[in-house]
Protein backbone atom coordinates (compact mmCIF):
# COMPACT_ATOMS: atom_id res chain seq x y z
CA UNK A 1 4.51 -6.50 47.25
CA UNK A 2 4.74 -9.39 49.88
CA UNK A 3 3.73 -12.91 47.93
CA UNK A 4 0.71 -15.01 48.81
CA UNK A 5 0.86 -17.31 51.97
CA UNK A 6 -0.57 -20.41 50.21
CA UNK A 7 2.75 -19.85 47.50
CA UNK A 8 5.61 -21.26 49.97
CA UNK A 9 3.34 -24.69 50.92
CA UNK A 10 2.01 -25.52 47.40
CA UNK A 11 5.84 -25.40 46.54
CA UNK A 12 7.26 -27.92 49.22
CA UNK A 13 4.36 -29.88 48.33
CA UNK A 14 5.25 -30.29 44.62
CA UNK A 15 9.31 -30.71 46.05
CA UNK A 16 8.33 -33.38 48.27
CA UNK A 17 6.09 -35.26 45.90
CA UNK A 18 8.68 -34.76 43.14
CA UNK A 19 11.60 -36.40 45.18
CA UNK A 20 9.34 -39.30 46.24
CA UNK A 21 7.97 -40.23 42.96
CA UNK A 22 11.82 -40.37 41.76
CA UNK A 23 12.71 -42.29 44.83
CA UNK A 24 9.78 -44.49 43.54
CA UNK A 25 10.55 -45.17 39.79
CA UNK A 26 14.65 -46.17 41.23
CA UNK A 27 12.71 -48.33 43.23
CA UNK A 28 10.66 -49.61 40.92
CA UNK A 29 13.40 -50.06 38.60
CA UNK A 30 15.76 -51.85 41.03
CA UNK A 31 13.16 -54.01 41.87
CA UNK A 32 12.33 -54.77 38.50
CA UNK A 33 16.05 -55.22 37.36
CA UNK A 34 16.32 -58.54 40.36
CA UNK A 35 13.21 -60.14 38.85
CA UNK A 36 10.84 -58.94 41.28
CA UNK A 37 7.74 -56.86 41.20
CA UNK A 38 7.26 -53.97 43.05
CA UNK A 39 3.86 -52.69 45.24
CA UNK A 40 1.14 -51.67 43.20
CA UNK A 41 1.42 -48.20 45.81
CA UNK A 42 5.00 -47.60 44.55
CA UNK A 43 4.36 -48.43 41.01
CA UNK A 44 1.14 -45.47 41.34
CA UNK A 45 3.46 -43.18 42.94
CA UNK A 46 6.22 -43.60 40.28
CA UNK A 47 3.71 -43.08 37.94
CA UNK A 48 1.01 -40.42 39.19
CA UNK A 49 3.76 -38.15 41.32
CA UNK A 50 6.09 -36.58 38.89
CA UNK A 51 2.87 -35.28 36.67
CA UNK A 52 1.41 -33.83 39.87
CA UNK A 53 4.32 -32.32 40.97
CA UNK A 54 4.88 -30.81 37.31
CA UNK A 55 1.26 -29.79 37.14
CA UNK A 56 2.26 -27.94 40.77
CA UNK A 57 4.94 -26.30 39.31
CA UNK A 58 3.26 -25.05 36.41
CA UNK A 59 0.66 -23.40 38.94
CA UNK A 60 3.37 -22.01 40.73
CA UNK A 61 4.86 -20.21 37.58
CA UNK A 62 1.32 -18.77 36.24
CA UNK A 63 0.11 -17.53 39.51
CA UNK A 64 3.96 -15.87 39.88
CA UNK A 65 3.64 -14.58 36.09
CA UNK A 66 -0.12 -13.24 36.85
CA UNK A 67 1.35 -11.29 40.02
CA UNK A 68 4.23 -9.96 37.95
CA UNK A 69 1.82 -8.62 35.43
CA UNK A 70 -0.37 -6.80 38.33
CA UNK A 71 2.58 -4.59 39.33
């Protein structure tokens, strides 16, 4: 059985918003280690990206578990 087309994009979706919202919290933390403060659009991504990208992943592994359990 052939997986889903929407399966491939939802997961270099939650890749690329995973490796961003790292890049953000080094940046945020670099930032904040020489005194500064960082954008309040950095800080959100730092913050909001790596639960998105989890929450992703998590709906990558049911919907891969639920087709598993159909064949």
């Amino acid at each position: 059985m052939t997986s889903p087309g929407y399966r491939r994009p939802l997961m270099i979706m939650a890749a690329v918003v995973a490796v961003l919202s790292l890049t953000a919290v080094g940046t945020v933390m670099a930032v904040a280690f020489n005194g500064g403060v960082p954008p309040v659009w950095v800080t959100w991504t730092a913050l909001y990206g790596l639960p998105v990208a989890f929450i992703l992943a998590i709906i990558l592994l049911l919907d891969s578990v639920r087709q598993r359990r159909r064949q």
